[in-house]
PDB file of N, CA and C in Angstrom:
ATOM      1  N   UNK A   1      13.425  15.810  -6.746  1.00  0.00           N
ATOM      2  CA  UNK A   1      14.280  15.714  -5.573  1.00  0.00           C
ATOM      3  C   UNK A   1      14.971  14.354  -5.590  1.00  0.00           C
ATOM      4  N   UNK A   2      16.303  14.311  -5.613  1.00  0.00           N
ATOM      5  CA  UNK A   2      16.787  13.324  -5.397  1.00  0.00           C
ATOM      6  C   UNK A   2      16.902  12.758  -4.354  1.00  0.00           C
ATOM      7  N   UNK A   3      17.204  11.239  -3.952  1.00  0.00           N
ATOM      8  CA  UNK A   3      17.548  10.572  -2.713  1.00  0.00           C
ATOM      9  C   UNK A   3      19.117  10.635  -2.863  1.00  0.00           C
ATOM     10  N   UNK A   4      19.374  10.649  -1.275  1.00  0.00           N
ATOM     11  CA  UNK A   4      21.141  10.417  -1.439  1.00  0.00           C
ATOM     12  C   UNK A   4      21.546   8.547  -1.324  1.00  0.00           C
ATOM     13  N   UNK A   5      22.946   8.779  -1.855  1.00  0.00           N
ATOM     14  CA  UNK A   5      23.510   8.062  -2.288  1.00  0.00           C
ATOM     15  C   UNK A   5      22.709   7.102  -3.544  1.00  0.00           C
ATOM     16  N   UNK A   6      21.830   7.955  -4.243  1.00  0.00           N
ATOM     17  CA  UNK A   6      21.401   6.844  -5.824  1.00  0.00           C
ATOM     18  C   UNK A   6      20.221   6.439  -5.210  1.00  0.00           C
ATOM     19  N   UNK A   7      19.980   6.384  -4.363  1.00  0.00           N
ATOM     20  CA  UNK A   7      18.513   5.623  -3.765  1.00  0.00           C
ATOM     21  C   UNK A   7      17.550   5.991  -4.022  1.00  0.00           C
ATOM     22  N   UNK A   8      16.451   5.069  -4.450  1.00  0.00           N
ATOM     23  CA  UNK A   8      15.105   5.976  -4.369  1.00  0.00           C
ATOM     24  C   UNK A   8      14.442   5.388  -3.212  1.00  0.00           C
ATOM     25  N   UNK A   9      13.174   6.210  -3.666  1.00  0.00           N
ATOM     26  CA  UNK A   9      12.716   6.216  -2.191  1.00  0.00           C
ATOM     27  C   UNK A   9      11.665   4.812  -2.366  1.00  0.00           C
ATOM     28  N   UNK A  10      10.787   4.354  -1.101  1.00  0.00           N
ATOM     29  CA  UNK A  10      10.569   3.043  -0.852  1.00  0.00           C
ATOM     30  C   UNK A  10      10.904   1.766  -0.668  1.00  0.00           C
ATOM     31  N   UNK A  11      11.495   1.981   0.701  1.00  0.00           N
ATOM     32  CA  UNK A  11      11.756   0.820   0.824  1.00  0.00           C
ATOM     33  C   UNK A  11      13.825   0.475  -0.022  1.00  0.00           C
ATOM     34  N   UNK A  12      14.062   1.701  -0.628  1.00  0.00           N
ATOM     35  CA  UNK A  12      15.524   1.319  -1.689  1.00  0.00           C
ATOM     36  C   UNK A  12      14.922   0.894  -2.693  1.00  0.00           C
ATOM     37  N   UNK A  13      13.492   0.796  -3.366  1.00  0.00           N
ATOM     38  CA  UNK A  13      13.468  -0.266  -5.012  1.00  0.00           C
ATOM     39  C   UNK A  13      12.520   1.242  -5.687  1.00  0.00           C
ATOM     40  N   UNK A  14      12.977   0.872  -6.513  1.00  0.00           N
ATOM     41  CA  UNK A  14      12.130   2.132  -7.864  1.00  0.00           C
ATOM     42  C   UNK A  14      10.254   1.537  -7.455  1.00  0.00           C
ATOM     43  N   UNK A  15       9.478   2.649  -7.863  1.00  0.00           N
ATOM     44  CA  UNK A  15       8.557   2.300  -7.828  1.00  0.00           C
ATOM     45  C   UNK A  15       7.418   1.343  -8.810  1.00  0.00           C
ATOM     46  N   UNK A  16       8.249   0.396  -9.469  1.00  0.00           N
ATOM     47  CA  UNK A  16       8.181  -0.461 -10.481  1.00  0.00           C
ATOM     48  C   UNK A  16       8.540  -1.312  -9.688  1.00  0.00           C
ATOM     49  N   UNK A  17       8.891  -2.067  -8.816  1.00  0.00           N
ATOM     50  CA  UNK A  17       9.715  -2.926  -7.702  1.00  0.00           C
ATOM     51  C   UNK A  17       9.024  -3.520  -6.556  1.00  0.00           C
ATOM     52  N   UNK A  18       8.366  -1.906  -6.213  1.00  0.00           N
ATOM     53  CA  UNK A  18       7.607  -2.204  -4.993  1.00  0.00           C
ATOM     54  C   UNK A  18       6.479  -3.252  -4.748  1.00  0.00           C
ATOM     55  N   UNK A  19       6.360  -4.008  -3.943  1.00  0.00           N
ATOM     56  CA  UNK A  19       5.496  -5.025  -3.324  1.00  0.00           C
ATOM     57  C   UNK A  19       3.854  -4.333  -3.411  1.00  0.00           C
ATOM     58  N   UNK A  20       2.779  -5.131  -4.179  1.00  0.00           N
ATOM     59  CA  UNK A  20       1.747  -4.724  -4.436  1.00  0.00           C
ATOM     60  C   UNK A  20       0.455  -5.590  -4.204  1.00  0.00           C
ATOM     61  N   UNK A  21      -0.561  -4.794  -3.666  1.00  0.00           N
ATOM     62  CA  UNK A  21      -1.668  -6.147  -3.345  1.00  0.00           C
ATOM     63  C   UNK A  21      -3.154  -5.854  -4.137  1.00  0.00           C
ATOM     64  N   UNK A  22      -4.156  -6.531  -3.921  1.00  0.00           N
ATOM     65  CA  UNK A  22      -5.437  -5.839  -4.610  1.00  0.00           C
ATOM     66  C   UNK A  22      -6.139  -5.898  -3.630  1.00  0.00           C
ATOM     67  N   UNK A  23      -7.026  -4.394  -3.551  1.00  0.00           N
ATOM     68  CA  UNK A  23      -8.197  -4.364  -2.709  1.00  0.00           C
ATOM     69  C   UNK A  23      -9.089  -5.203  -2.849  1.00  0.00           C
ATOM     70  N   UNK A  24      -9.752  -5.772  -1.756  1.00  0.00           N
ATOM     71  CA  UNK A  24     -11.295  -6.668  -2.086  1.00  0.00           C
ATOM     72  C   UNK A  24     -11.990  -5.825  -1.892  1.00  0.00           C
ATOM     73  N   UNK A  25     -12.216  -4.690  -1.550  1.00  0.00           N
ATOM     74  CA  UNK A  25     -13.546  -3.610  -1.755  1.00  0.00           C
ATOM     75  C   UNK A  25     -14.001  -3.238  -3.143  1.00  0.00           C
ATOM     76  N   UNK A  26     -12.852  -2.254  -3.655  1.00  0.00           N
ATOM     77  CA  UNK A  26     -12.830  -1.440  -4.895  1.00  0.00           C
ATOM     78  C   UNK A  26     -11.659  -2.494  -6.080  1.00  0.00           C
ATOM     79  N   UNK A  27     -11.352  -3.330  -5.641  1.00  0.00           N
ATOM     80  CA  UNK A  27     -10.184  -4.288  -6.766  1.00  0.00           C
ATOM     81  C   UNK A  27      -9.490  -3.950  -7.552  1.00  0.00           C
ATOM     82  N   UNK A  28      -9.053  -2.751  -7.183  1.00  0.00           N
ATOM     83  CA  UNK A  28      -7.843  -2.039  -7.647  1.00  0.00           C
ATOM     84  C   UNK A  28      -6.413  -2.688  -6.314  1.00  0.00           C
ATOM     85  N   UNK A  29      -5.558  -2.349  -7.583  1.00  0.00           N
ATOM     86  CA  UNK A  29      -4.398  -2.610  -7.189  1.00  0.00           C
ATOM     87  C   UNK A  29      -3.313  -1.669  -6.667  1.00  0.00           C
ATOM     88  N   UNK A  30      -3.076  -1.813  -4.957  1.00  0.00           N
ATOM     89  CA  UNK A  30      -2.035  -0.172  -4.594  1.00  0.00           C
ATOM     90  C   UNK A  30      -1.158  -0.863  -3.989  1.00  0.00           C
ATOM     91  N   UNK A  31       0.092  -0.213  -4.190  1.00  0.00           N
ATOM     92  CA  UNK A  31       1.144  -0.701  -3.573  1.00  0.00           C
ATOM     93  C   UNK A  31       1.715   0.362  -2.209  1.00  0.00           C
ATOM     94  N   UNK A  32       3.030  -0.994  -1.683  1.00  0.00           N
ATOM     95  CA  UNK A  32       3.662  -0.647  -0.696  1.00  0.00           C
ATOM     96  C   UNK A  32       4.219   0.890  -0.215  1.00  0.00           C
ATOM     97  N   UNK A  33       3.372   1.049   0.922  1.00  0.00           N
ATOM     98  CA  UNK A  33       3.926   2.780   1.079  1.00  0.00           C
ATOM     99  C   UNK A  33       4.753   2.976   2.498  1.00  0.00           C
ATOM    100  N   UNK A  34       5.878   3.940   2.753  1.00  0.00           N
ATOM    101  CA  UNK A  34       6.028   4.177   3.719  1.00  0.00           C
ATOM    102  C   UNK A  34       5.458   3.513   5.019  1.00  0.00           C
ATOM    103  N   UNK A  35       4.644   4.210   5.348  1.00  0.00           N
ATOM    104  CA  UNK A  35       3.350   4.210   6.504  1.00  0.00           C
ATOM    105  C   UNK A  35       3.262   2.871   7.104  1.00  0.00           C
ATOM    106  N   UNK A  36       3.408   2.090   5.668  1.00  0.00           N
ATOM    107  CA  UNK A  36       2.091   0.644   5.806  1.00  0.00           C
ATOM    108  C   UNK A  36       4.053  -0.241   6.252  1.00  0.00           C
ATOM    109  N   UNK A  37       5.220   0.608   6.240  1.00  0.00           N
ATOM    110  CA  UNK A  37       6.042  -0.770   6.359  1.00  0.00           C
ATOM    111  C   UNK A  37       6.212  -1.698   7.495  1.00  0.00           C
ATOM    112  N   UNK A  38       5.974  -1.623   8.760  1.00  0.00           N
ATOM    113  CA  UNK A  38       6.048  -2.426   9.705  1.00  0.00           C
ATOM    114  C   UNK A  38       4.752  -3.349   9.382  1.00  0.00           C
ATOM    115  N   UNK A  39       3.655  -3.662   9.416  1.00  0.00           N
ATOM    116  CA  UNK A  39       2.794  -4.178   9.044  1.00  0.00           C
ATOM    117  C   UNK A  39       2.495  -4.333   7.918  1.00  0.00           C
ATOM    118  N   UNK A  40       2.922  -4.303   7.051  1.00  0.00           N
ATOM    119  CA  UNK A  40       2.943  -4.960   5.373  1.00  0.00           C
ATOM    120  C   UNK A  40       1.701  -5.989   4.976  1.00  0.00           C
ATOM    121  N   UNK A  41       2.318  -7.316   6.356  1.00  0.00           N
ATOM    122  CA  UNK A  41       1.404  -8.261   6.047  1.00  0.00           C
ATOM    123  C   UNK A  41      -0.067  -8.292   6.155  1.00  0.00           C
ATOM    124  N   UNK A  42      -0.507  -7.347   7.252  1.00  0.00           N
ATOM    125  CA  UNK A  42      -1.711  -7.298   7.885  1.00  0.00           C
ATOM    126  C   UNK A  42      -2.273  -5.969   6.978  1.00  0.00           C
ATOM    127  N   UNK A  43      -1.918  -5.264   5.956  1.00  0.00           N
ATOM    128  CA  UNK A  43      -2.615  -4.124   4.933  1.00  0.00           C
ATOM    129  C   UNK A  43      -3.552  -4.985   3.929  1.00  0.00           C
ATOM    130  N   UNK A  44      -4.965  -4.612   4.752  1.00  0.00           N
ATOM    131  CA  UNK A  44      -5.848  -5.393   3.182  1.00  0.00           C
ATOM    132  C   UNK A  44      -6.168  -4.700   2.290  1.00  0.00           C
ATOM    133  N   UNK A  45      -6.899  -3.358   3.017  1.00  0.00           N
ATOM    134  CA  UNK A  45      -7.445  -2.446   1.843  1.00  0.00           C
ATOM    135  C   UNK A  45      -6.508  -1.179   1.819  1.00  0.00           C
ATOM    136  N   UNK A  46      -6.981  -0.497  -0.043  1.00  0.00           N
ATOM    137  CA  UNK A  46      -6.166   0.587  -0.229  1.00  0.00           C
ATOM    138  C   UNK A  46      -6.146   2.048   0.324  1.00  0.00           C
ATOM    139  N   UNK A  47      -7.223   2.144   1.059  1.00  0.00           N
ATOM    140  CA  UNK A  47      -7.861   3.261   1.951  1.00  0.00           C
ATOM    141  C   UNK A  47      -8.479   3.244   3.181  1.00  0.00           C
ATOM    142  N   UNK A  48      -9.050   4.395   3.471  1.00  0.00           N
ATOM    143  CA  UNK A  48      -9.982   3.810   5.168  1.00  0.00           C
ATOM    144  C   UNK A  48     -11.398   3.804   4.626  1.00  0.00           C
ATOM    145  N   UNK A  49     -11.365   4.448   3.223  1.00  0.00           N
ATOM    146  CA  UNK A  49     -13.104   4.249   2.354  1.00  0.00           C
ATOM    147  C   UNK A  49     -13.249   2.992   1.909  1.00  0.00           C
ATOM    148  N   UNK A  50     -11.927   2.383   1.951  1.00  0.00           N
ATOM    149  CA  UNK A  50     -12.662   1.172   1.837  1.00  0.00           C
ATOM    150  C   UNK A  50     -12.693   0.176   2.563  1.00  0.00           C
ATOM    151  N   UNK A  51     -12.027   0.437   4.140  1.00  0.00           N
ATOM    152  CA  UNK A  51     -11.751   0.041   4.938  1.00  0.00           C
ATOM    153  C   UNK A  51     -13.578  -0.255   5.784  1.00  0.00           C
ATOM    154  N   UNK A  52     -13.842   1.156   5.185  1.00  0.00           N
ATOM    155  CA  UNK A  52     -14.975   1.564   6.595  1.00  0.00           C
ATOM    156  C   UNK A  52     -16.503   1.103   5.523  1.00  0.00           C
ATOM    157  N   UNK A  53     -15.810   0.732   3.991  1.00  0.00           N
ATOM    158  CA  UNK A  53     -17.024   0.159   3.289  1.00  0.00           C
ATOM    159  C   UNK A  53     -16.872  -1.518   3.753  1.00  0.00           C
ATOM    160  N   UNK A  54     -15.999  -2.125   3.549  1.00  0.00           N
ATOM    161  CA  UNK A  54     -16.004  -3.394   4.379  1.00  0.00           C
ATOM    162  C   UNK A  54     -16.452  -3.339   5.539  1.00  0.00           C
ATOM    163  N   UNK A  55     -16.219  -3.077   6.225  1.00  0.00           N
ATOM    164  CA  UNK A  55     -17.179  -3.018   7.590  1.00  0.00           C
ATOM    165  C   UNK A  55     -18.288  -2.777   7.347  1.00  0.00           C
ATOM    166  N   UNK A  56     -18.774  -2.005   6.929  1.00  0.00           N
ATOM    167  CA  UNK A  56     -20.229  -1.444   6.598  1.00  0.00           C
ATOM    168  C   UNK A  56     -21.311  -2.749   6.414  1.00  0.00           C
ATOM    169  N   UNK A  57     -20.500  -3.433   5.777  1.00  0.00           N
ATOM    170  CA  UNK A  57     -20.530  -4.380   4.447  1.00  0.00           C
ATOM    171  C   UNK A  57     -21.097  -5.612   5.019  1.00  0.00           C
ATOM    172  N   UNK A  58     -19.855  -6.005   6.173  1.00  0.00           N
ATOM    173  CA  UNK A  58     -20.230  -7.203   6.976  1.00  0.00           C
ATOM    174  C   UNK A  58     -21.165  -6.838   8.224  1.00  0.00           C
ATOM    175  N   UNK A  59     -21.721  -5.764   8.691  1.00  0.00           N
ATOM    176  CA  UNK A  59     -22.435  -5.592   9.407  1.00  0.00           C
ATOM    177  C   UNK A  59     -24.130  -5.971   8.939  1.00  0.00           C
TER     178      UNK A  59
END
């Protein structure tokens, strides 16, 4: 499926482009999605499994 006018999707940059961080749970590396764009800065982990294992974690 194409985007119109040449665009791809995220953000306008190919997915080679996109802004990327590393989990401190699992230390894999996931990048910028839809969802996460208003809050960008405040996305630590790559899931809520590892969201809800950090917590777990510091409890």
């Amino acid at each position: 499926m194409a985007a119109r006018n040449g665009r791809t999707f995220g953000g306008g940059r190919p997915p080679g482009e996109r802004p990327s961080k590393v989990c401190p749970v699992c230390g894999l590396p996931f990048t910028w999605r839809k969802k996460w764009e208003r809050d960008w800065e405040h996305v630590k982990y790559c899931s809520d499994r590892c969201r809800a294992a950090a917590k777990k974690a510091a409890s």
